[in-house]
C-alpha atoms as a PDB file:
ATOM      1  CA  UNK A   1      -9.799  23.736 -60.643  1.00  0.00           C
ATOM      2  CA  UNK A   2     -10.162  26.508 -57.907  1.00  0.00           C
ATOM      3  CA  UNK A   3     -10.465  26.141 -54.070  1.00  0.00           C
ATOM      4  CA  UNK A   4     -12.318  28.610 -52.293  1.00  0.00           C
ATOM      5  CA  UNK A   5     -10.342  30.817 -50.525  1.00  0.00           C
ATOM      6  CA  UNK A   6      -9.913  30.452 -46.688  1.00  0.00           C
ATOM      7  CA  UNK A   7     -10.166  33.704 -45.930  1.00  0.00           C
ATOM      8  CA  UNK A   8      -8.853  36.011 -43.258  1.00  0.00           C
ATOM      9  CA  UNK A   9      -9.767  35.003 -40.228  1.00  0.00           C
ATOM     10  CA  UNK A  10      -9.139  30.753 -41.173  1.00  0.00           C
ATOM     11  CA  UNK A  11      -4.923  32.595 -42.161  1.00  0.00           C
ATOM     12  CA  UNK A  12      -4.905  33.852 -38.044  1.00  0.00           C
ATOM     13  CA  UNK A  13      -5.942  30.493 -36.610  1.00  0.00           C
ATOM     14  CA  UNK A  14      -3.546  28.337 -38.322  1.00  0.00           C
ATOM     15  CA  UNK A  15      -0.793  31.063 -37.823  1.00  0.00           C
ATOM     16  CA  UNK A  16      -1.759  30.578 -34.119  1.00  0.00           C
ATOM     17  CA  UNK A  17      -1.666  26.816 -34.210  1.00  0.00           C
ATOM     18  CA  UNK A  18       1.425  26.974 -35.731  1.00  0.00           C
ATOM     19  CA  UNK A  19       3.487  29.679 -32.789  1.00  0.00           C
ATOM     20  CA  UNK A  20       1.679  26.745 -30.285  1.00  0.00           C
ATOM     21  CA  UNK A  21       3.390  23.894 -32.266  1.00  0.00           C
ATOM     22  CA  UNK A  22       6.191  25.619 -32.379  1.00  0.00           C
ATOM     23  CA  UNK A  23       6.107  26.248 -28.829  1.00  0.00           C
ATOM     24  CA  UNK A  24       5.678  23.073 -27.701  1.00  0.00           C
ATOM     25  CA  UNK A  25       8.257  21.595 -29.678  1.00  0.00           C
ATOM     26  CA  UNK A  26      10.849  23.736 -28.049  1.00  0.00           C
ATOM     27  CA  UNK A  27       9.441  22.809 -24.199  1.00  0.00           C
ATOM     28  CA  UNK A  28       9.747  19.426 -25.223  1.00  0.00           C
ATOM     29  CA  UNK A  29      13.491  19.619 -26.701  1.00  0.00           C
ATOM     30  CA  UNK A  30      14.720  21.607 -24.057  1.00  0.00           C
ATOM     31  CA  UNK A  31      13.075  18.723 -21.516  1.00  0.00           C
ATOM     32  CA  UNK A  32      15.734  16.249 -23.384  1.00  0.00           C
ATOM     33  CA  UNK A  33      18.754  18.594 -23.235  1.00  0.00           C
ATOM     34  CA  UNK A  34      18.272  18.946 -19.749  1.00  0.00           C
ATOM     35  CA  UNK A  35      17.421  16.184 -17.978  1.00  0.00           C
ATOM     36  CA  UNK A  36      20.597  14.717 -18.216  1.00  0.00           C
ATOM     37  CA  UNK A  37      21.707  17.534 -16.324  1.00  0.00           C
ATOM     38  CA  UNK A  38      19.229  16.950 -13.103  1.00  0.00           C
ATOM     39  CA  UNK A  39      20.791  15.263 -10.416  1.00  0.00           C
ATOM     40  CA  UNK A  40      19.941  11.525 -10.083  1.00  0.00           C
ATOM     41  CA  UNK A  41      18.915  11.272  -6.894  1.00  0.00           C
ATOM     42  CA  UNK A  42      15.669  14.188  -7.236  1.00  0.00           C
ATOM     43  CA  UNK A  43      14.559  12.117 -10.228  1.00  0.00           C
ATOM     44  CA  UNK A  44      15.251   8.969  -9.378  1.00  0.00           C
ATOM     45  CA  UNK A  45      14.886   8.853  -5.758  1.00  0.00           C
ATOM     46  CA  UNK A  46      13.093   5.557  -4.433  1.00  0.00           C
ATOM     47  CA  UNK A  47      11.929   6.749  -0.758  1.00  0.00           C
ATOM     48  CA  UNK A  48      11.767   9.636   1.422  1.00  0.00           C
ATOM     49  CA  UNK A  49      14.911  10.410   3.437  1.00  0.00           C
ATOM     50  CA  UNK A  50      12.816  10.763   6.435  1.00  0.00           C
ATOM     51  CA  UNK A  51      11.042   7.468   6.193  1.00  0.00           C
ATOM     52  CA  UNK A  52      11.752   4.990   9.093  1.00  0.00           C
ATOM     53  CA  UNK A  53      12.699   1.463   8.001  1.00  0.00           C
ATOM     54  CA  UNK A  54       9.811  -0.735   9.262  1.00  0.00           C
ATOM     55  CA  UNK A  55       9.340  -4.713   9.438  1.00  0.00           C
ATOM     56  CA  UNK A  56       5.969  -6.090   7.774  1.00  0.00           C
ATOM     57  CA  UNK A  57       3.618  -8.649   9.988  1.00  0.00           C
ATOM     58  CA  UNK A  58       1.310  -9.892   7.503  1.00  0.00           C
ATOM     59  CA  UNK A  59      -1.260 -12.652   7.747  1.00  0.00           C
ATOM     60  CA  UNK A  60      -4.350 -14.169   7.313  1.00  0.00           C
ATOM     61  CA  UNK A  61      -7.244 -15.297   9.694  1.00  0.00           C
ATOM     62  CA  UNK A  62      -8.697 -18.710   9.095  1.00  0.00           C
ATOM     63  CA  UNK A  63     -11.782 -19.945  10.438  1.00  0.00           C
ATOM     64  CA  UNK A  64     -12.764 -23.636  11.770  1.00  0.00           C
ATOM     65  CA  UNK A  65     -13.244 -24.763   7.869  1.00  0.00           C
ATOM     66  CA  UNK A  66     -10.508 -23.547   6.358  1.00  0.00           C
ATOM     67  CA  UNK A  67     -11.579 -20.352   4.854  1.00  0.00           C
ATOM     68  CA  UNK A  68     -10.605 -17.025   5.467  1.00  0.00           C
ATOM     69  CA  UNK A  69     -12.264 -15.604   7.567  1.00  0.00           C
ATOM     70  CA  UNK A  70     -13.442 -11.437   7.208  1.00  0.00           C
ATOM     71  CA  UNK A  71     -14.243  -8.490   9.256  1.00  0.00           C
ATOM     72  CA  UNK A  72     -11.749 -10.061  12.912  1.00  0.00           C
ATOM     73  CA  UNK A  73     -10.295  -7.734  14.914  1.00  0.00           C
ATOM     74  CA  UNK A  74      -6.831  -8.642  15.004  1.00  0.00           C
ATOM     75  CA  UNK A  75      -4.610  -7.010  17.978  1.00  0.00           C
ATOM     76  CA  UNK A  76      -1.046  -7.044  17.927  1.00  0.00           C
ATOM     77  CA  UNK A  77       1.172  -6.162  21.020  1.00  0.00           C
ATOM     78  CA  UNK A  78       4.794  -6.323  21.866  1.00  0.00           C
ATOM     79  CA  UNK A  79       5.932  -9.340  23.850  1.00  0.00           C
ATOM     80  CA  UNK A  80       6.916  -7.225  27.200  1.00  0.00           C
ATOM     81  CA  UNK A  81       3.355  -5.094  27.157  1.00  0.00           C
ATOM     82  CA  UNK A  82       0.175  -5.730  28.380  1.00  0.00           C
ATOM     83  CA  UNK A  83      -1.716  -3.768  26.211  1.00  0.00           C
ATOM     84  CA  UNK A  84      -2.065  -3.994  22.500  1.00  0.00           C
ATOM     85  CA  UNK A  85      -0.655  -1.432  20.504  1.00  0.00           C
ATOM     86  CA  UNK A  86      -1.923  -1.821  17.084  1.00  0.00           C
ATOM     87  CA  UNK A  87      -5.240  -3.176  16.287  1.00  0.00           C
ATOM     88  CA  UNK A  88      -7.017  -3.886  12.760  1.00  0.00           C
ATOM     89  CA  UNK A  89      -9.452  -5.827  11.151  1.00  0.00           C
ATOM     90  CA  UNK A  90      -8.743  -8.519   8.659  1.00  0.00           C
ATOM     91  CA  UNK A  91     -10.433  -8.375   4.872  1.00  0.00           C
ATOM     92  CA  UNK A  92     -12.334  -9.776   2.473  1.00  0.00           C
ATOM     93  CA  UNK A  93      -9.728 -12.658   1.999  1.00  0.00           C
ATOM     94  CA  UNK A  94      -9.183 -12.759   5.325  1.00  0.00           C
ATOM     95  CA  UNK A  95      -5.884 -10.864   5.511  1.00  0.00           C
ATOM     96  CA  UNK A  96      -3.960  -8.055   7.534  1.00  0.00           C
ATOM     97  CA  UNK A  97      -1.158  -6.141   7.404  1.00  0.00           C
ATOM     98  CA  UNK A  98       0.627  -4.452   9.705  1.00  0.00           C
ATOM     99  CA  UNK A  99       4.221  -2.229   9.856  1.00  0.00           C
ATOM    100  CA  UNK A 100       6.423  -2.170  12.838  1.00  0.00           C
ATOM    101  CA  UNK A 101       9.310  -0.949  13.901  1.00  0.00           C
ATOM    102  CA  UNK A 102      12.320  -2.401  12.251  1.00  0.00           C
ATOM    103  CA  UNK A 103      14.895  -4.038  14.671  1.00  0.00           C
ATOM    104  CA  UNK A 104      15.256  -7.452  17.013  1.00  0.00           C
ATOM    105  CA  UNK A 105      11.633  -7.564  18.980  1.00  0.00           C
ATOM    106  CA  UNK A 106       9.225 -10.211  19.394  1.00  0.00           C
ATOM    107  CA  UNK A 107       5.185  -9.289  18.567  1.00  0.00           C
ATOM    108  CA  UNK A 108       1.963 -11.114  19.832  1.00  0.00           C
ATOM    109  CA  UNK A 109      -0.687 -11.442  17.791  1.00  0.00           C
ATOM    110  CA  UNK A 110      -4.447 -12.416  18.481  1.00  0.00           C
ATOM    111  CA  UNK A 111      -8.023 -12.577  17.232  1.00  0.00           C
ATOM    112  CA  UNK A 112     -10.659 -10.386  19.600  1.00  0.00           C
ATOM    113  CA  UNK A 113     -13.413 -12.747  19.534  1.00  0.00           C
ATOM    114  CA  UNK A 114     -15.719 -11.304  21.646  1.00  0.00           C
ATOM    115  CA  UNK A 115     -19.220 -12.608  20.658  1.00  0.00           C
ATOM    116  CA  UNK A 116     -17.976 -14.092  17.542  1.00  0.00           C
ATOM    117  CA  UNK A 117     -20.151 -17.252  17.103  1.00  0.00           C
ATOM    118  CA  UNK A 118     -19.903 -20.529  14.108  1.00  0.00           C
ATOM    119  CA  UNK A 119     -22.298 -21.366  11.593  1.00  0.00           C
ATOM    120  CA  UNK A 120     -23.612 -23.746  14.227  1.00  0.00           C
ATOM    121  CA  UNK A 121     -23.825 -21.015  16.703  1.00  0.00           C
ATOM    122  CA  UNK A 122     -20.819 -22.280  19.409  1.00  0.00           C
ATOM    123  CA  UNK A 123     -18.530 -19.640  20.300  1.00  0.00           C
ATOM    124  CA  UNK A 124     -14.939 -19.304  18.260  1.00  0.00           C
ATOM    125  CA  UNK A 125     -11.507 -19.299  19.796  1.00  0.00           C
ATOM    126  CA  UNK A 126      -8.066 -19.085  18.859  1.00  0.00           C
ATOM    127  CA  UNK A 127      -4.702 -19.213  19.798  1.00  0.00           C
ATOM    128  CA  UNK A 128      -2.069 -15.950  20.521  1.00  0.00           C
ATOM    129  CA  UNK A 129       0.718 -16.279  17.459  1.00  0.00           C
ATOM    130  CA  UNK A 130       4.390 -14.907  18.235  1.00  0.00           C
ATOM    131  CA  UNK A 131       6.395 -13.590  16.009  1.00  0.00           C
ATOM    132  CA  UNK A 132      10.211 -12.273  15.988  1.00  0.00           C
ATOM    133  CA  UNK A 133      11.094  -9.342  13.756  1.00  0.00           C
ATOM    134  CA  UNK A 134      15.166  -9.422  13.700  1.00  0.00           C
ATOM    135  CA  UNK A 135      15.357  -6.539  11.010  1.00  0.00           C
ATOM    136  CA  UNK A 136      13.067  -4.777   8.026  1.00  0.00           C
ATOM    137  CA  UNK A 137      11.421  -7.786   7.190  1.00  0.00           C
ATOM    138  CA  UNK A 138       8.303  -9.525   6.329  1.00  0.00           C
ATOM    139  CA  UNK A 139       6.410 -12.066   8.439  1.00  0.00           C
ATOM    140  CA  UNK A 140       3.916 -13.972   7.470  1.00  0.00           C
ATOM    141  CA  UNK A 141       1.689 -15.741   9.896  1.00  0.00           C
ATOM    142  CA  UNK A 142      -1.889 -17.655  10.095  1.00  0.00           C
ATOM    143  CA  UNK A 143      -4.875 -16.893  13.168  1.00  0.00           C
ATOM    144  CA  UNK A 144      -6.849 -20.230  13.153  1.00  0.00           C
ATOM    145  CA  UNK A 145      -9.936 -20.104  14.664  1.00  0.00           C
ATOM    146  CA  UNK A 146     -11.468 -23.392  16.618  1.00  0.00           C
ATOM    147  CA  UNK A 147     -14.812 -23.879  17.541  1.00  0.00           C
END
């Protein structure tokens, strides 16, 4: 039994796949030599040097039924301003997030509900929700809407 010959031309190509096997089986071993070498902290490092630790205020708007509510403008303010400082909208499940500055401050949080109406058409209000940050933490807190 004979095979027809490949020719040429067919002896280049695999000579070429071959050097780029080749190739790439060095990059890749020299990868594992030295990686062990690379300092921990480039690979491995979790966050940015120049990040500022923050504190989380997190939570979720509920209307007059129970459900979450979407698409409130939430505004959140420190305790000793007037004016709010961050402002945001909750979503689809009714929830917001917001970062502030870590460290011992208390926050005031609100709904704007500035022509927001019911099902039945009678205007909404709700409540202004403090919260105390002490360090980088997470707060969780709950808007409730009332008819």
């Amino acid at each position: 039994m004979t095979f027809p010959s490949r020719g040429p031309r067919a002896c280049r190509t695999l000579r070429r796949r071959g050097a780029v096997r080749f190739a790439l089986v060095w990059l890749f071993l020299l990868c594992l030599v030295l990686s062990p070498r690379l300092p921990a902290s480039s690979v491995l490092a979790a966050h940015s040097p120049h990040e500022k630790p923050y504190a989380l205020i997190f939570g979720t708007v509920w209307g007059p039924d129970s459900r979450p509510v979407y698409g409130v403008k939430i505004r959140i303010r420190r305790e000793n301003e007037k004016r709010a400082r961050w402002q945001l909208s909750s979503d689809h499940h009714g929830e917001f997030a917001q970062r502030v500055p870590a460290g011992k401050q208390d926050y005031v949080v609100w709904a704007e509900l500035k022509g927001v109406t019911s099902a039945t058409g009678k205007p909404l209000h709700a409540e202004e929700v403090k919260v105390h940050i002490d360090n980088d933490e997470r707060a969780d807190i709950g808007v409730h809407l009332r008819e």
